[in-house]
PDB file of N, CA and C in Angstrom:
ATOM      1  N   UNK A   1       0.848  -1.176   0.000  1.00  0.00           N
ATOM      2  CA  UNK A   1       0.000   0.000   0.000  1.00  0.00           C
ATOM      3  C   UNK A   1       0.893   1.239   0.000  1.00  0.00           C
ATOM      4  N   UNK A   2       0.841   1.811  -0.759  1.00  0.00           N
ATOM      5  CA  UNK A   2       1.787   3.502  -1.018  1.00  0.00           C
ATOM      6  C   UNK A   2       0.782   4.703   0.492  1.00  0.00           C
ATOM      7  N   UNK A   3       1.658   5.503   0.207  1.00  0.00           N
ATOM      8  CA  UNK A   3       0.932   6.674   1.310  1.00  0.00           C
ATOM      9  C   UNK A   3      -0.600   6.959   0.612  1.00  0.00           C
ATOM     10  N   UNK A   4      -0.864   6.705  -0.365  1.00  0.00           N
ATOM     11  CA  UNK A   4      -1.898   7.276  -1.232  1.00  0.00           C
ATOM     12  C   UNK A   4      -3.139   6.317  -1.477  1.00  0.00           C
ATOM     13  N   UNK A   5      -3.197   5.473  -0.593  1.00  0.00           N
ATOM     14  CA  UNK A   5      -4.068   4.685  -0.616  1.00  0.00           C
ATOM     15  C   UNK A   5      -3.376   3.356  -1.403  1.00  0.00           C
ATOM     16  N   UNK A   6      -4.089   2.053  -1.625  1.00  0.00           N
ATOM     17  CA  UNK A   6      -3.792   0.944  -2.146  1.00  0.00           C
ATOM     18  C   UNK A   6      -3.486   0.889  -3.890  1.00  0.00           C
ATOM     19  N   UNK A   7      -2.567   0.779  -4.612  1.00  0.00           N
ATOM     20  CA  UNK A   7      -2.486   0.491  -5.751  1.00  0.00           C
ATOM     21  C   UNK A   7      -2.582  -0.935  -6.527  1.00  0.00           C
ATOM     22  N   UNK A   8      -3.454  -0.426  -7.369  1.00  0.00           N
ATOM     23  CA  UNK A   8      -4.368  -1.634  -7.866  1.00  0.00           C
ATOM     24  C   UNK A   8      -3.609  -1.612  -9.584  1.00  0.00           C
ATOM     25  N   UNK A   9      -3.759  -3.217 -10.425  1.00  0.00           N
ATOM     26  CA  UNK A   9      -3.384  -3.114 -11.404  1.00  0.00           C
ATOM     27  C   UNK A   9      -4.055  -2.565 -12.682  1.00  0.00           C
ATOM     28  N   UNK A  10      -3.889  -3.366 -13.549  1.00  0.00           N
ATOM     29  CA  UNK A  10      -4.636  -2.349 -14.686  1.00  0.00           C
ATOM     30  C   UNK A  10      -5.709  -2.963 -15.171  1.00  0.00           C
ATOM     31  N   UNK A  11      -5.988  -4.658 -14.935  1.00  0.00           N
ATOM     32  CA  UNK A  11      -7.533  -5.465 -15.068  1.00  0.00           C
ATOM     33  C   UNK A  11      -8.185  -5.260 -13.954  1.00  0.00           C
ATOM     34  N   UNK A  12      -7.594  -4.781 -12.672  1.00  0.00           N
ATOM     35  CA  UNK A  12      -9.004  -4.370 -11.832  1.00  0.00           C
ATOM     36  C   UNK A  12      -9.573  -2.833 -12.240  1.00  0.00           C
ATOM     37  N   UNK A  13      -8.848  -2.238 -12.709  1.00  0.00           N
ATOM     38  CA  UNK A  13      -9.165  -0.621 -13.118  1.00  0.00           C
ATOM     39  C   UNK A  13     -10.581  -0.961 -14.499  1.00  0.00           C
ATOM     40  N   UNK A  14      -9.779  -1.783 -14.641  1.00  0.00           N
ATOM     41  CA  UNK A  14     -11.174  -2.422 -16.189  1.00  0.00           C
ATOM     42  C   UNK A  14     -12.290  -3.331 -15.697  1.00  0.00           C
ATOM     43  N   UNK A  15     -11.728  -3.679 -14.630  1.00  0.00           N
ATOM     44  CA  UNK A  15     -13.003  -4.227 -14.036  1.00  0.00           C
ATOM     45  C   UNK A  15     -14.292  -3.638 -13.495  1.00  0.00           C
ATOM     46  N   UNK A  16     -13.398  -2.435 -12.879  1.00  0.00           N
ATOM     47  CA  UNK A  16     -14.151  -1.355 -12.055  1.00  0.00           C
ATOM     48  C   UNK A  16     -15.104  -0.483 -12.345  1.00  0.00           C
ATOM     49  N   UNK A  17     -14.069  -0.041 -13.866  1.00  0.00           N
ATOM     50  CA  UNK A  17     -14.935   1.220 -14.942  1.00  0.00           C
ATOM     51  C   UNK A  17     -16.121   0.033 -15.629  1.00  0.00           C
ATOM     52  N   UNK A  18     -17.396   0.280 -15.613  1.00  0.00           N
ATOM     53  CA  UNK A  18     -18.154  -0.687 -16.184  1.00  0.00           C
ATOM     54  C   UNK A  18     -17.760  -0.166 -17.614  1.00  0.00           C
ATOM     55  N   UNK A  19     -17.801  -0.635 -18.686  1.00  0.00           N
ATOM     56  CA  UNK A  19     -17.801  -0.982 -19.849  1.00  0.00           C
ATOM     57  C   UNK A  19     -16.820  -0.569 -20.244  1.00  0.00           C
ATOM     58  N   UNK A  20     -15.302  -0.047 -19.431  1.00  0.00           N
ATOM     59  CA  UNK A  20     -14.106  -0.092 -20.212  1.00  0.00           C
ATOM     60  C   UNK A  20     -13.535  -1.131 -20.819  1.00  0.00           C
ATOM     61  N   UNK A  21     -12.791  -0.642 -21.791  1.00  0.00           N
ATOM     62  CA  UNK A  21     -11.851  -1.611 -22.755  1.00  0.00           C
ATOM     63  C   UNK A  21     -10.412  -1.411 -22.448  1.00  0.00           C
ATOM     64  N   UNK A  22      -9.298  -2.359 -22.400  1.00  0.00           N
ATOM     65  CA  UNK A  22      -8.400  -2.284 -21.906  1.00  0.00           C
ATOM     66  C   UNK A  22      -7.517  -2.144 -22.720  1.00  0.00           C
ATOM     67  N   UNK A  23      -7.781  -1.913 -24.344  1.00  0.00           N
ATOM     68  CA  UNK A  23      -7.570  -1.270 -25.537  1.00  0.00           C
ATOM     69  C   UNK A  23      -7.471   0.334 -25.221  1.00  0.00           C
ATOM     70  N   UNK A  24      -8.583   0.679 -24.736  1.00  0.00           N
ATOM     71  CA  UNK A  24      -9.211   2.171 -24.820  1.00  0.00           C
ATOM     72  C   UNK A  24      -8.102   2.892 -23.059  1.00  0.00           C
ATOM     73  N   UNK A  25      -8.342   2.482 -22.463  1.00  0.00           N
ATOM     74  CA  UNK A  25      -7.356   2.253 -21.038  1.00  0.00           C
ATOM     75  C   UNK A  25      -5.374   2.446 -21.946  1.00  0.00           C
ATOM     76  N   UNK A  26      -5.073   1.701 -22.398  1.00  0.00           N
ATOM     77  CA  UNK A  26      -3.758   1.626 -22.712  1.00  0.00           C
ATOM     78  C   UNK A  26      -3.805   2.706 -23.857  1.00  0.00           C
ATOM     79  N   UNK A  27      -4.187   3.168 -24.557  1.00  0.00           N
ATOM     80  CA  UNK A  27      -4.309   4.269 -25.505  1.00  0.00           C
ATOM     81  C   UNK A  27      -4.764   5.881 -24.650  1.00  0.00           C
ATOM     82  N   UNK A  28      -5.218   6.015 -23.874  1.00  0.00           N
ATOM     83  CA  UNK A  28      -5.406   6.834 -23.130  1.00  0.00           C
ATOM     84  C   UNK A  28      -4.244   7.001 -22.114  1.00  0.00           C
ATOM     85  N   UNK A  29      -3.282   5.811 -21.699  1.00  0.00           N
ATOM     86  CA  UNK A  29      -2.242   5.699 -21.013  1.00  0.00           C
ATOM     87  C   UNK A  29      -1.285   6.456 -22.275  1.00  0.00           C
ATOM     88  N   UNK A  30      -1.209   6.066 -23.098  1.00  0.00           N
ATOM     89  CA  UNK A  30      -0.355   6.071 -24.262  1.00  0.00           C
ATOM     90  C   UNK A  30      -0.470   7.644 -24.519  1.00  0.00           C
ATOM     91  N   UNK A  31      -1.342   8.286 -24.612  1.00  0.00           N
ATOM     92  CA  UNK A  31      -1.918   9.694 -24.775  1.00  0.00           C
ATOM     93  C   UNK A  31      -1.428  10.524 -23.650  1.00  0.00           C
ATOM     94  N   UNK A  32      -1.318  10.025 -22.249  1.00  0.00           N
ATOM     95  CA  UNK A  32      -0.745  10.616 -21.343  1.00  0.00           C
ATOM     96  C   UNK A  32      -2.065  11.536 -20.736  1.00  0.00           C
ATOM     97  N   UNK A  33      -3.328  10.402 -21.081  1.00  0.00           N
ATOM     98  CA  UNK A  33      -4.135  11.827 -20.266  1.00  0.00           C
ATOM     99  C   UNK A  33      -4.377  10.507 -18.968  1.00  0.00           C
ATOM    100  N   UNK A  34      -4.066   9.502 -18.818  1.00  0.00           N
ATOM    101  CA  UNK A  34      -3.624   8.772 -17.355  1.00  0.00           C
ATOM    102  C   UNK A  34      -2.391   8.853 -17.703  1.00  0.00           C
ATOM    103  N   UNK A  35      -2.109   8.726 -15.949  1.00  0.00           N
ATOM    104  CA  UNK A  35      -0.652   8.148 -15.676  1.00  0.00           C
ATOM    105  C   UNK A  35      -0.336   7.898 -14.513  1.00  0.00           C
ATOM    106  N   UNK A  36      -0.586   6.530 -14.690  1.00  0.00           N
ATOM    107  CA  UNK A  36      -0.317   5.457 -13.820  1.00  0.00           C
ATOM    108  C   UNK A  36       1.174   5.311 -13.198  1.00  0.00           C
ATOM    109  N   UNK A  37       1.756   4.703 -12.295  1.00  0.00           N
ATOM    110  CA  UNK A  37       3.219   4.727 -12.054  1.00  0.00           C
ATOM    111  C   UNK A  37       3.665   3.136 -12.689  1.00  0.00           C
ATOM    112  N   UNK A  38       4.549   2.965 -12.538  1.00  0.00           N
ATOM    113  CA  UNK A  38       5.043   2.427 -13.640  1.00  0.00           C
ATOM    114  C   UNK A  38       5.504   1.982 -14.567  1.00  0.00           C
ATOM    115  N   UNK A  39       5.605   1.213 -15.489  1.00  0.00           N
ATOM    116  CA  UNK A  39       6.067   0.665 -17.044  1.00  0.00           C
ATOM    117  C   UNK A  39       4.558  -0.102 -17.643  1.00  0.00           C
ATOM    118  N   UNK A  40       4.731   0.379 -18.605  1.00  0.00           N
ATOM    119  CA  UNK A  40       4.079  -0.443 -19.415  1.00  0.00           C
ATOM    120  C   UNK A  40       3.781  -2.064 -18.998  1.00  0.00           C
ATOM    121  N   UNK A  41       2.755  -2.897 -18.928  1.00  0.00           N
ATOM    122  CA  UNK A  41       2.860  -4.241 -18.475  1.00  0.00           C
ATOM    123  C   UNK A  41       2.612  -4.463 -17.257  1.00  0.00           C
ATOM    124  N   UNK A  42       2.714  -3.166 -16.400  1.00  0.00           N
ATOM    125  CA  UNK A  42       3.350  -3.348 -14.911  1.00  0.00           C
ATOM    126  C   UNK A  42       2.696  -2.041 -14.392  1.00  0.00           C
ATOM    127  N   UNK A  43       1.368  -1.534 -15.114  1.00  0.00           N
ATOM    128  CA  UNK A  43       0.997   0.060 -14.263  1.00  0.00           C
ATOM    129  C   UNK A  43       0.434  -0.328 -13.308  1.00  0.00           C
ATOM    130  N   UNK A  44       0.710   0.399 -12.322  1.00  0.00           N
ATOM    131  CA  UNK A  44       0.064   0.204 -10.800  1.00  0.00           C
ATOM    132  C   UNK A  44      -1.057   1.948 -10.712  1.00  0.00           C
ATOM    133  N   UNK A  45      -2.287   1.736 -10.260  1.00  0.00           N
ATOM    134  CA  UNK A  45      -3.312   2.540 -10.303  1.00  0.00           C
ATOM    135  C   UNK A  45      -3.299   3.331  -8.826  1.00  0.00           C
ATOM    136  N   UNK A  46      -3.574   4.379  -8.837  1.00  0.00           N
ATOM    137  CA  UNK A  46      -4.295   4.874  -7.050  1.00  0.00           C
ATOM    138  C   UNK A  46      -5.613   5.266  -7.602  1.00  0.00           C
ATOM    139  N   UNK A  47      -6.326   5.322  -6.872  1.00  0.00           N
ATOM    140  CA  UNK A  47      -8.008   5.612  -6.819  1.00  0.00           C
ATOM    141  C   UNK A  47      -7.978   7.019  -7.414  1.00  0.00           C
ATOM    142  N   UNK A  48      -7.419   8.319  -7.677  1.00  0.00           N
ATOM    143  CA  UNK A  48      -7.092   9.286  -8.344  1.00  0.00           C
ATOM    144  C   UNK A  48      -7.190   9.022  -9.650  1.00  0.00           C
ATOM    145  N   UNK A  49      -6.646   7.900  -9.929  1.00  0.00           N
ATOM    146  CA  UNK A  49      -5.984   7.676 -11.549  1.00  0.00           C
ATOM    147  C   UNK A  49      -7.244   6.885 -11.737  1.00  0.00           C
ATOM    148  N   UNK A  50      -7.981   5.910 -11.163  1.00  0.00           N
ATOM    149  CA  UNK A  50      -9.374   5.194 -11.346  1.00  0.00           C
ATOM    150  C   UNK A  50     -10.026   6.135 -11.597  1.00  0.00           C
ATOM    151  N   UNK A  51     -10.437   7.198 -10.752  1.00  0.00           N
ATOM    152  CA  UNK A  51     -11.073   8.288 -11.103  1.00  0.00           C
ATOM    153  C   UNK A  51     -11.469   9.533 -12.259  1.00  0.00           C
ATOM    154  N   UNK A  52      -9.735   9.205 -12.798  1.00  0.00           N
ATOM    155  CA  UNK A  52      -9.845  10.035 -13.890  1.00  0.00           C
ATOM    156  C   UNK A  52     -10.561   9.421 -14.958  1.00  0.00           C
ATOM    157  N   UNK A  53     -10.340   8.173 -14.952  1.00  0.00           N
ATOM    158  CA  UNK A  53     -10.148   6.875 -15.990  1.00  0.00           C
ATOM    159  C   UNK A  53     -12.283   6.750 -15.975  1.00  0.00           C
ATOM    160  N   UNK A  54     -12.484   7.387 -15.473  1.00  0.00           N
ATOM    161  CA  UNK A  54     -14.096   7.196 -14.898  1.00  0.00           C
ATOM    162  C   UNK A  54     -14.683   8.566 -15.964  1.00  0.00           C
ATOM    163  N   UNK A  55     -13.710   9.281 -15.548  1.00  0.00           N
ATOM    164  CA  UNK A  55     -14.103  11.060 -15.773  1.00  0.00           C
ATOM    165  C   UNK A  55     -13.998  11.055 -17.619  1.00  0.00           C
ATOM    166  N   UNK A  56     -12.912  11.008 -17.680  1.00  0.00           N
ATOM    167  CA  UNK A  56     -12.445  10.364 -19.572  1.00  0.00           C
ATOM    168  C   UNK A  56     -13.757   9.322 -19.866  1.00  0.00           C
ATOM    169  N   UNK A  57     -13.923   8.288 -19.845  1.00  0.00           N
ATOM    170  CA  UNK A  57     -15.141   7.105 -19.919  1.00  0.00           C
ATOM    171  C   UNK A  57     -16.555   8.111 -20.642  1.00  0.00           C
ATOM    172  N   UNK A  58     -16.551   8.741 -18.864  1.00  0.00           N
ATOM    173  CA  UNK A  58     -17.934   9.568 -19.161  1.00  0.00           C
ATOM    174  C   UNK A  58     -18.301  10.610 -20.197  1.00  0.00           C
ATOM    175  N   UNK A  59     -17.170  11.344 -20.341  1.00  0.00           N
ATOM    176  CA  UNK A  59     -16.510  12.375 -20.819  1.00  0.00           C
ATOM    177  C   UNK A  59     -17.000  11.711 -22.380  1.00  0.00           C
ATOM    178  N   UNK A  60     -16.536  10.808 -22.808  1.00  0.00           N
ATOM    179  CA  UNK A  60     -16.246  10.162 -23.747  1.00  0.00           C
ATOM    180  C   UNK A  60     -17.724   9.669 -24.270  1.00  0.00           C
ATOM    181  N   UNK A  61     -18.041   8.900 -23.184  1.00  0.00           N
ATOM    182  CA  UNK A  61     -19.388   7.978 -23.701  1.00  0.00           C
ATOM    183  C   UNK A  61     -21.035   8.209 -23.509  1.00  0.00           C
ATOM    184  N   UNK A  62     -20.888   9.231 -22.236  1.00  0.00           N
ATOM    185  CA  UNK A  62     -22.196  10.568 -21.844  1.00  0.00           C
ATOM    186  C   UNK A  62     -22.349  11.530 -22.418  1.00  0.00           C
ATOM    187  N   UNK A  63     -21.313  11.929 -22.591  1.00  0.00           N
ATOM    188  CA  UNK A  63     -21.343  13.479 -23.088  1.00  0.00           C
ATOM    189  C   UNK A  63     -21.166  13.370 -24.421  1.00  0.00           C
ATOM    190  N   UNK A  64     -20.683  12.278 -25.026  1.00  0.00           N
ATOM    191  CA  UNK A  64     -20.141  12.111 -26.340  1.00  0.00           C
ATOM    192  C   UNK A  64     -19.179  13.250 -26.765  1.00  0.00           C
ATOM    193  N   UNK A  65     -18.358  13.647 -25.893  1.00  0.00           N
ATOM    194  CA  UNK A  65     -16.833  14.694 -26.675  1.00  0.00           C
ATOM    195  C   UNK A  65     -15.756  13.117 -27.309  1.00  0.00           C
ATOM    196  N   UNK A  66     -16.159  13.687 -28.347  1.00  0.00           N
ATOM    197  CA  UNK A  66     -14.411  13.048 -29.128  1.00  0.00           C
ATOM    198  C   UNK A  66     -13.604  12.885 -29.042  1.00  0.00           C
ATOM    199  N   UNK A  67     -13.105  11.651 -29.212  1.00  0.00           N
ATOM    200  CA  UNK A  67     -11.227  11.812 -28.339  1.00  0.00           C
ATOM    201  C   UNK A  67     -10.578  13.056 -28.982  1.00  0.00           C
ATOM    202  N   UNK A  68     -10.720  13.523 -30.183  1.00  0.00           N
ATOM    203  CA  UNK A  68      -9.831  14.545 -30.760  1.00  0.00           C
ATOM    204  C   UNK A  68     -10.035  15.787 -29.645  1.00  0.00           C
ATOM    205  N   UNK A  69     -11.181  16.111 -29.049  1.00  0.00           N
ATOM    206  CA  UNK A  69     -11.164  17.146 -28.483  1.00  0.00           C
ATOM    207  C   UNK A  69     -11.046  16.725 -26.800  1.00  0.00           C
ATOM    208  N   UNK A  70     -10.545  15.455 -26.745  1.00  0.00           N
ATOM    209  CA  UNK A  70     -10.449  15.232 -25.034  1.00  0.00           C
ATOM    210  C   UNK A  70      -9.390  15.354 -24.481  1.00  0.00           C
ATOM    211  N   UNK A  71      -8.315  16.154 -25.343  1.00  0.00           N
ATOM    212  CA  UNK A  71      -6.908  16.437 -24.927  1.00  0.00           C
ATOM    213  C   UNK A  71      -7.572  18.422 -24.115  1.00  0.00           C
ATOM    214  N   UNK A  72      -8.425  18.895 -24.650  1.00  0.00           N
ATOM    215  CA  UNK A  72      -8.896  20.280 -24.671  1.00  0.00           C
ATOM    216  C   UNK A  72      -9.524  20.579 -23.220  1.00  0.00           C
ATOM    217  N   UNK A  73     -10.628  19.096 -23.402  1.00  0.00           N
ATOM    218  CA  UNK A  73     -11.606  19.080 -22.189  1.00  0.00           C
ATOM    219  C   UNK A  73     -10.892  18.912 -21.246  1.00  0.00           C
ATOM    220  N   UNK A  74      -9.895  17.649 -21.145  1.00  0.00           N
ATOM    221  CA  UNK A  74      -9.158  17.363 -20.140  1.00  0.00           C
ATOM    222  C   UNK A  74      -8.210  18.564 -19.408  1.00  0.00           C
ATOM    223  N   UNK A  75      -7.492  18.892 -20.193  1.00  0.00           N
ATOM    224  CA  UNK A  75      -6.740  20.402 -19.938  1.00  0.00           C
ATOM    225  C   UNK A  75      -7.484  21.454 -18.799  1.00  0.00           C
ATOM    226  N   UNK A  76      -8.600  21.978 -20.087  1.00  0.00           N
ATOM    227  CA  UNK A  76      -9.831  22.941 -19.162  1.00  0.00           C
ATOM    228  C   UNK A  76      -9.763  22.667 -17.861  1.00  0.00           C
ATOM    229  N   UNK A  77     -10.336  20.591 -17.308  1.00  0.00           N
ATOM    230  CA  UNK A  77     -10.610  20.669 -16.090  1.00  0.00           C
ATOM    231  C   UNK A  77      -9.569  20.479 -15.061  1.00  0.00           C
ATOM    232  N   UNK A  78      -8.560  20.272 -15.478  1.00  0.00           N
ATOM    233  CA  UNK A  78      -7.512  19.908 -14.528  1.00  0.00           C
ATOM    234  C   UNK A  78      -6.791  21.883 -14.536  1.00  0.00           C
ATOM    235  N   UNK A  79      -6.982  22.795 -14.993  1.00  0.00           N
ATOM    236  CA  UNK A  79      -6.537  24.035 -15.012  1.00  0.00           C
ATOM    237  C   UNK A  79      -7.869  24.410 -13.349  1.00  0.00           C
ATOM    238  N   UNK A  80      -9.054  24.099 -13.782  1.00  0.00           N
ATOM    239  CA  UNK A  80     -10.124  24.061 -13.150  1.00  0.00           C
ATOM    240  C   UNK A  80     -10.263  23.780 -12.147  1.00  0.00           C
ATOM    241  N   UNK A  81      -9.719  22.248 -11.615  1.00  0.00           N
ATOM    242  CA  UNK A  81      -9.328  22.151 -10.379  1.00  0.00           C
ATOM    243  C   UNK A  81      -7.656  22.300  -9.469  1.00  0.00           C
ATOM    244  N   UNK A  82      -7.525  22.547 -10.527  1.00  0.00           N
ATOM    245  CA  UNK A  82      -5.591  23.075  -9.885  1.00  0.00           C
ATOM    246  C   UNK A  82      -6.436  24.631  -9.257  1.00  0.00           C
ATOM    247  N   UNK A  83      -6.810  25.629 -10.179  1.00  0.00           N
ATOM    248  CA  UNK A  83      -7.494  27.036  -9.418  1.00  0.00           C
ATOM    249  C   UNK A  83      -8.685  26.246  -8.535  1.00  0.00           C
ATOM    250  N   UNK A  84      -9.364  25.739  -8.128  1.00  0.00           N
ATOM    251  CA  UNK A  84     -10.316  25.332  -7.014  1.00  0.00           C
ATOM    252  C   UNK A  84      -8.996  25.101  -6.334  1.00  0.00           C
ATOM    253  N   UNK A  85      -8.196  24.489  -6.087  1.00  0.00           N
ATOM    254  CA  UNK A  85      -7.253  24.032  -4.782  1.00  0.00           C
ATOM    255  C   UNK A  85      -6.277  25.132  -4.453  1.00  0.00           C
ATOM    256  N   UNK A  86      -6.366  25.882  -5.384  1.00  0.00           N
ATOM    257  CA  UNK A  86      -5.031  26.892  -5.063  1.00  0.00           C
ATOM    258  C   UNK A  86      -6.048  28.180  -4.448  1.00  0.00           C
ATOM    259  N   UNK A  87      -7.379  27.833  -4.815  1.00  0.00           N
ATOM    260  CA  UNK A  87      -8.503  28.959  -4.372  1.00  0.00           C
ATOM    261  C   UNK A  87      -8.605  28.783  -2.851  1.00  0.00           C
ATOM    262  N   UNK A  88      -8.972  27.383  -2.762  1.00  0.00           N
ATOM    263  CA  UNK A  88      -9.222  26.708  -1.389  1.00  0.00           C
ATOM    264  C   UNK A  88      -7.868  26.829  -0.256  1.00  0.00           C
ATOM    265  N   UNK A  89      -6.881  26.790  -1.072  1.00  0.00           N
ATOM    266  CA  UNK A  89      -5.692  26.873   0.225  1.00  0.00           C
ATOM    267  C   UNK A  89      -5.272  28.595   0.267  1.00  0.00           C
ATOM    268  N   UNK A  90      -5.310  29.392  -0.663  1.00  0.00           N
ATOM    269  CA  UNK A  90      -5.570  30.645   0.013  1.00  0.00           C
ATOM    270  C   UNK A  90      -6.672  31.265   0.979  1.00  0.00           C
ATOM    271  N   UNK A  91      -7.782  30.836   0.556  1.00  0.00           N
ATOM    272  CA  UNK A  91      -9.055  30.685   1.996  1.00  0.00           C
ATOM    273  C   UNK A  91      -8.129  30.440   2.858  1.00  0.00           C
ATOM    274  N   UNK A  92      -7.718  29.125   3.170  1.00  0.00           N
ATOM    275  CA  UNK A  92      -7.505  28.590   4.511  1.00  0.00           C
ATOM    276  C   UNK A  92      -6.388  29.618   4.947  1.00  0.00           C
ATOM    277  N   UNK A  93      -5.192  29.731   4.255  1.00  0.00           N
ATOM    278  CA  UNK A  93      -4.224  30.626   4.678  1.00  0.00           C
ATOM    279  C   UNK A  93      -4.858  31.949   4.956  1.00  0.00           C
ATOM    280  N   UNK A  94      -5.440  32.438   4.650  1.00  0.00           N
ATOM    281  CA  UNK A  94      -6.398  34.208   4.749  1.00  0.00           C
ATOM    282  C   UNK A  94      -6.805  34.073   6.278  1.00  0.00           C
ATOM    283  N   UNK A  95      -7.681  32.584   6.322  1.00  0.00           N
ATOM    284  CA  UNK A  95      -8.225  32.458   7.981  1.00  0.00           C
ATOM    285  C   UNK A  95      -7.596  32.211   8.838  1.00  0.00           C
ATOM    286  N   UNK A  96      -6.216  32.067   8.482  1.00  0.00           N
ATOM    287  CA  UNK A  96      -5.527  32.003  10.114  1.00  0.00           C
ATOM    288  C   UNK A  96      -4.171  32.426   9.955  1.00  0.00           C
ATOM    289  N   UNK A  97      -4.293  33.335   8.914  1.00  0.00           N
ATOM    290  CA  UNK A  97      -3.701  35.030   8.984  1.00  0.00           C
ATOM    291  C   UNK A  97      -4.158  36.369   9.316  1.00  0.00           C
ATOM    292  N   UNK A  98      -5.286  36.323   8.221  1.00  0.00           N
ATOM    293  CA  UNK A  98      -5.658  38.156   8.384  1.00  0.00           C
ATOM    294  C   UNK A  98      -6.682  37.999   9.527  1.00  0.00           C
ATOM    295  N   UNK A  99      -6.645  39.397  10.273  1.00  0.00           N
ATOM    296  CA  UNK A  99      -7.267  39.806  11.078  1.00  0.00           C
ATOM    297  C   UNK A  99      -8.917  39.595  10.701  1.00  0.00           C
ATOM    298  N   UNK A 100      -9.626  39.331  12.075  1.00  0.00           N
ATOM    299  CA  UNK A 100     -11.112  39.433  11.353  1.00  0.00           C
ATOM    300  C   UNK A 100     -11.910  40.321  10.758  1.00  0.00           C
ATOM    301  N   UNK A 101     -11.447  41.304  11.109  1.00  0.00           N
ATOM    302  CA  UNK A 101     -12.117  42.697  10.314  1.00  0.00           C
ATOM    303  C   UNK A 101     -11.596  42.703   8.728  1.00  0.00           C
ATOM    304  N   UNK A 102     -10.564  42.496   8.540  1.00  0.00           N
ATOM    305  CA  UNK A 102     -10.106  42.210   7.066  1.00  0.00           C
ATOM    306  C   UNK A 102     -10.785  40.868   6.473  1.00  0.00           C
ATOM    307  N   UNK A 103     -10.829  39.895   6.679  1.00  0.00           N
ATOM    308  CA  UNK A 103     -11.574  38.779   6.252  1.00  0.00           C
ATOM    309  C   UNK A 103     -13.335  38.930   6.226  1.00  0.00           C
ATOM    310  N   UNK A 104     -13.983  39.899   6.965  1.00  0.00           N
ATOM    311  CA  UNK A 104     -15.317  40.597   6.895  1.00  0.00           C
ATOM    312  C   UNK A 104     -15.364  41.638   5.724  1.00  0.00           C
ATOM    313  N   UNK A 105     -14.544  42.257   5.558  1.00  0.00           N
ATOM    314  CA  UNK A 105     -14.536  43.548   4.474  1.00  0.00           C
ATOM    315  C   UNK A 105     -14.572  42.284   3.303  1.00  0.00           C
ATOM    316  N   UNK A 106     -13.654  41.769   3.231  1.00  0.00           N
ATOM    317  CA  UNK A 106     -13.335  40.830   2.007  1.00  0.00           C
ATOM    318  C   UNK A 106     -14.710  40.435   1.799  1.00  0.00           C
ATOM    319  N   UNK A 107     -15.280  39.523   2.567  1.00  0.00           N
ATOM    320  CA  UNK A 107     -16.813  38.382   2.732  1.00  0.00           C
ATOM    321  C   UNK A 107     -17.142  39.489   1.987  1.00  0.00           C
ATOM    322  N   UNK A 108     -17.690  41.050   2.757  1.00  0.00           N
ATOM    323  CA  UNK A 108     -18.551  41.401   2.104  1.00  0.00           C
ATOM    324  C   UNK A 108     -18.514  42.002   0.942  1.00  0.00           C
ATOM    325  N   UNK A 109     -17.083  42.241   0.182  1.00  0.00           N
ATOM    326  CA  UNK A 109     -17.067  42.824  -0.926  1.00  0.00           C
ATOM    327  C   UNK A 109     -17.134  42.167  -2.064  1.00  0.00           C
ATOM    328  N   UNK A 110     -16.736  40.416  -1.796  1.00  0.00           N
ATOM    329  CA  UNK A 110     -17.145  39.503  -2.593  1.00  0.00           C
ATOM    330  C   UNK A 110     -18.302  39.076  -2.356  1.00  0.00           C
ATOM    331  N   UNK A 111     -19.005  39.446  -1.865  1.00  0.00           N
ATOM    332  CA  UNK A 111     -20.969  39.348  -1.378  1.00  0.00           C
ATOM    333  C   UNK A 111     -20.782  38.226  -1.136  1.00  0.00           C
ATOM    334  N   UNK A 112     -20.251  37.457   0.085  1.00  0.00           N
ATOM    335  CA  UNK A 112     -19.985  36.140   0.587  1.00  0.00           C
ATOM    336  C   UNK A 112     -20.811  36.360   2.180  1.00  0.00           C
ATOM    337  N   UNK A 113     -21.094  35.227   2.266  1.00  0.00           N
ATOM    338  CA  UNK A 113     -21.286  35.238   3.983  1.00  0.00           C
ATOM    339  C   UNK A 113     -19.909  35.113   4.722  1.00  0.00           C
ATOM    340  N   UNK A 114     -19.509  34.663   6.111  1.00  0.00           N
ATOM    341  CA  UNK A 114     -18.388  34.343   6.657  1.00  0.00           C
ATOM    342  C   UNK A 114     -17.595  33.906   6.287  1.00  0.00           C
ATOM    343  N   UNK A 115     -16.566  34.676   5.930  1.00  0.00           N
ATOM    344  CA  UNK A 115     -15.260  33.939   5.648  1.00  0.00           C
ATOM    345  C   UNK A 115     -14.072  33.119   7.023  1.00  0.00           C
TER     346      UNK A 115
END
């Protein structure tokens, strides 16, 4: 088990995603929009990388975006949640730095409740 939870291989990841192909899995590895740790033959998964592998699937087979344009989509959301986390850890740093009267001016100038 790594610090990151349990790493799993690459037929339970196909087991998991209902109707993945392990064609479609290794071409998406190959594409570099997973990345598993690793060699080829030998990728070991964390629940992150299952996850993505879920997100691509859906991405793919719900929404019907095209692989040609899932290098675009993919990009967008990972820019998307890199700013949600870099949003979220300045919050936290703001609250147990700035004074409370400064973190109130802020709330209310971004028309927020309590910051």
């Amino acid at each position: 088990m790594s610090e990151n939870g349990p790493m799993i291989g690459i037929e339970v990841v196909v087991r998991r995603v209902s109707g993945l192909k392990r064609p479609d899995l290794e071409r998406w590895i190959d594409n570099a929009w997973v990345r598993p740790d690793g060699l080829a033959g030998h990728y070991v998964f964390r629940e992150i990388d299952v996850a993505r592998v879920q997100l691509i699937k859906e991405l793919r087979d719900e929404m019907e975006v095209n692989e040609r344009a899932l290098p675009v989509v993919l990009s967008l959301l990972d820019q998307l949640y890199d700013m949600r986390r870099r949003m979220r850890a300045f919050g936290d740093a703001l609250c147990y730095t700035a004074p409370i009267e400064v973190r109130q001016d802020l709330a209310a100038q971004l028309g927020m409740g309590a910051f």
